[in-house]
Protein backbone atom coordinates (compact mmCIF):
# COMPACT_ATOMS: atom_id res chain seq x y z
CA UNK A 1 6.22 -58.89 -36.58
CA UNK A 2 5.05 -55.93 -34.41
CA UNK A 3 7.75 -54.71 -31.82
CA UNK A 4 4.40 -55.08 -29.23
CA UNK A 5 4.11 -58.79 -29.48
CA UNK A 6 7.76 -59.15 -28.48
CA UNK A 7 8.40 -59.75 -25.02
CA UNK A 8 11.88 -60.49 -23.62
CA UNK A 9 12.15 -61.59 -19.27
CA UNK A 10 15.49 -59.59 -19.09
CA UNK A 11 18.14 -59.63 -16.64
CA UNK A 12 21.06 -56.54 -17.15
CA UNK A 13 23.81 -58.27 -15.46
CA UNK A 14 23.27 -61.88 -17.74
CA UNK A 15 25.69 -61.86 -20.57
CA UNK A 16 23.32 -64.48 -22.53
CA UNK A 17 20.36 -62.00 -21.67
CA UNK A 18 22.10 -58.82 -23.36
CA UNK A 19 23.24 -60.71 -26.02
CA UNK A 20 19.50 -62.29 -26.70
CA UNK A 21 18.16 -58.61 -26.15
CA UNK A 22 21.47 -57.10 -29.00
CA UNK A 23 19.83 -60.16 -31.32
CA UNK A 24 16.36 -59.24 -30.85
CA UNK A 25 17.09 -55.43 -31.68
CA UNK A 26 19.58 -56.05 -34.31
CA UNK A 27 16.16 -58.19 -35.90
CA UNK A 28 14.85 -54.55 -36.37
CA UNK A 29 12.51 -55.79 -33.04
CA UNK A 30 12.30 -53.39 -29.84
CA UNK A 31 10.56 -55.33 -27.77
CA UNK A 32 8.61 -55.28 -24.66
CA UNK A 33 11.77 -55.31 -22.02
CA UNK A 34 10.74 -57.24 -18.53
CA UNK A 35 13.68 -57.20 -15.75
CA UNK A 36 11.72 -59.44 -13.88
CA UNK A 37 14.40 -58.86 -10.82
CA UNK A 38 12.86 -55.53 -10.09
CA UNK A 39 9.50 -56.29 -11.40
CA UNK A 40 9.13 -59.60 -9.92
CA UNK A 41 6.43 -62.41 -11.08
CA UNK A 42 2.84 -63.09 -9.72
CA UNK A 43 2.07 -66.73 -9.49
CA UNK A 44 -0.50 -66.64 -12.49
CA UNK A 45 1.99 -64.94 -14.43
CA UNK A 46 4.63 -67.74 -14.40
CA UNK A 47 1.67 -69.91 -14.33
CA UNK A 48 0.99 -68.63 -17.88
CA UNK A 49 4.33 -68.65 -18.91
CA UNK A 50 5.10 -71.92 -18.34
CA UNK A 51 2.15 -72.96 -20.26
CA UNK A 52 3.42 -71.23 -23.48
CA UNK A 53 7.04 -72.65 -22.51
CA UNK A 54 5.34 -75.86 -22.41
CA UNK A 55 7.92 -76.29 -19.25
CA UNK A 56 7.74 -77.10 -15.48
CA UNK A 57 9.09 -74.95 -13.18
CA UNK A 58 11.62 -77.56 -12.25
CA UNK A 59 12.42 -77.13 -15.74
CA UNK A 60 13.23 -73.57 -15.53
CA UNK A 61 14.88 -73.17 -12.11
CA UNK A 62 17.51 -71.53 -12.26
CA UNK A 63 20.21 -73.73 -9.53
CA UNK A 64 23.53 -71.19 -9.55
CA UNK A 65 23.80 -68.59 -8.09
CA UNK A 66 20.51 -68.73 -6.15
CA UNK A 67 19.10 -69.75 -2.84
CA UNK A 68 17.57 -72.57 -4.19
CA UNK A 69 19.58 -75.75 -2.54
CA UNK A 70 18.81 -74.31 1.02
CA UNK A 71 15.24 -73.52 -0.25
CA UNK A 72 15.04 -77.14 -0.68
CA UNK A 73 13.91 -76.95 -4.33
CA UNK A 74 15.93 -79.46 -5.86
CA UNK A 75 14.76 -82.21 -3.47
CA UNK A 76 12.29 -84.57 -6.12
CA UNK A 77 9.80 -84.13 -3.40
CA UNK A 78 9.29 -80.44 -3.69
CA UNK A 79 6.36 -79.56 -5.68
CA UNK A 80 5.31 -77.57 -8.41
CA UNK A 81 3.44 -74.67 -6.58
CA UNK A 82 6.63 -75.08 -3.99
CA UNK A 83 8.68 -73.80 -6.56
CA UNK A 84 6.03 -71.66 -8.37
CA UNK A 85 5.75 -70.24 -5.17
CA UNK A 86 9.39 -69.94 -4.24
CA UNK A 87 9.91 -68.16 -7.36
CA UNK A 88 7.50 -65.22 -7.00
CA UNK A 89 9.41 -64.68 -3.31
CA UNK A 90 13.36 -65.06 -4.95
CA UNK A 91 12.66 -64.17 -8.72
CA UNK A 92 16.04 -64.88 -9.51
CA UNK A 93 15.64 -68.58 -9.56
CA UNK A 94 14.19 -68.24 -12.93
CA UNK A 95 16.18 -69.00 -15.79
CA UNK A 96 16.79 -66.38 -17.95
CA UNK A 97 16.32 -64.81 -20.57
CA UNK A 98 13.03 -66.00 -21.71
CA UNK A 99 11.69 -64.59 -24.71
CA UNK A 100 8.19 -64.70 -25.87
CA UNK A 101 6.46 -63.91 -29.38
CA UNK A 102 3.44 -64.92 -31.56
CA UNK A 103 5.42 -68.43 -32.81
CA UNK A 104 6.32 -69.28 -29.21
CA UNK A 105 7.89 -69.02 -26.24
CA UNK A 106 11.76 -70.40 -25.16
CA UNK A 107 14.44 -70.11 -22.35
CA UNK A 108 16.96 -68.57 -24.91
CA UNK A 109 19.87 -70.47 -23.50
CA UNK A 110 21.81 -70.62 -26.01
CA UNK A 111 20.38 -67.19 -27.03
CA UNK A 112 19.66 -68.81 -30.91
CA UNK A 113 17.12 -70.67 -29.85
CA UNK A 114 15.32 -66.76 -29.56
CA UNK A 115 16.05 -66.67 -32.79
CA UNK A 116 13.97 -69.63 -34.10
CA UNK A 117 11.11 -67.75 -32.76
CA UNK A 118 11.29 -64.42 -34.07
């Protein structure tokens, strides 16, 4: 598999996202490295995303550790482009790491399931 067609959403200071990242290398893979904390996301970006995660945003909110209670994201009544939207402002309420490659895309949480896809 091409090193190119690797992508991994990357946060430094997640142990599960180093450890997915030390996998991915240790694979003989150097892939594309996103910290999506400094880059940020659009909203057709995690549009796009979550189509190849096959996943709704609610589904890849990240809860700890982020402002999303007092955003009001986990009421059932919040909607999809409420979080989409909430997401592209406060990037760290996406779960991470999520890895992408020509067989798929996953939240790598447990960091195997990266694995599977590689």
């Amino acid at each position: 598999m091409p090193d190119a067609s690797v992508t991994i959403y990357h946060n430094p200071a997640c142990g599960t996202s180093r450890n997915t990242l030390a996998a991915i290398r240790a694979a003989g893979i150097e892939p594309t490295v996103v910290e999506y904390l400094k880059d940020g996301w659009t909203k057709p970006q995690l549009k796009a995303l979550l189509k190849k995660l096959g996943l709704t945003a609610r589904d890849v909110m990240r809860i700890q550790g982020t402002p999303a209670e007092e955003l009001k994201l986990t009421d059932p009544k919040t909607t999809e482009d409420e979080i989409i939207d909430a997401m592209v402002g406060h990037p760290i309420l996406v779960q991470r790491p999520i890895v992408v490659t020509p067989e798929g895309a996953v939240v790598a949480r447990p960091m195997e399931k990266a694995l599977e896809i590689l």
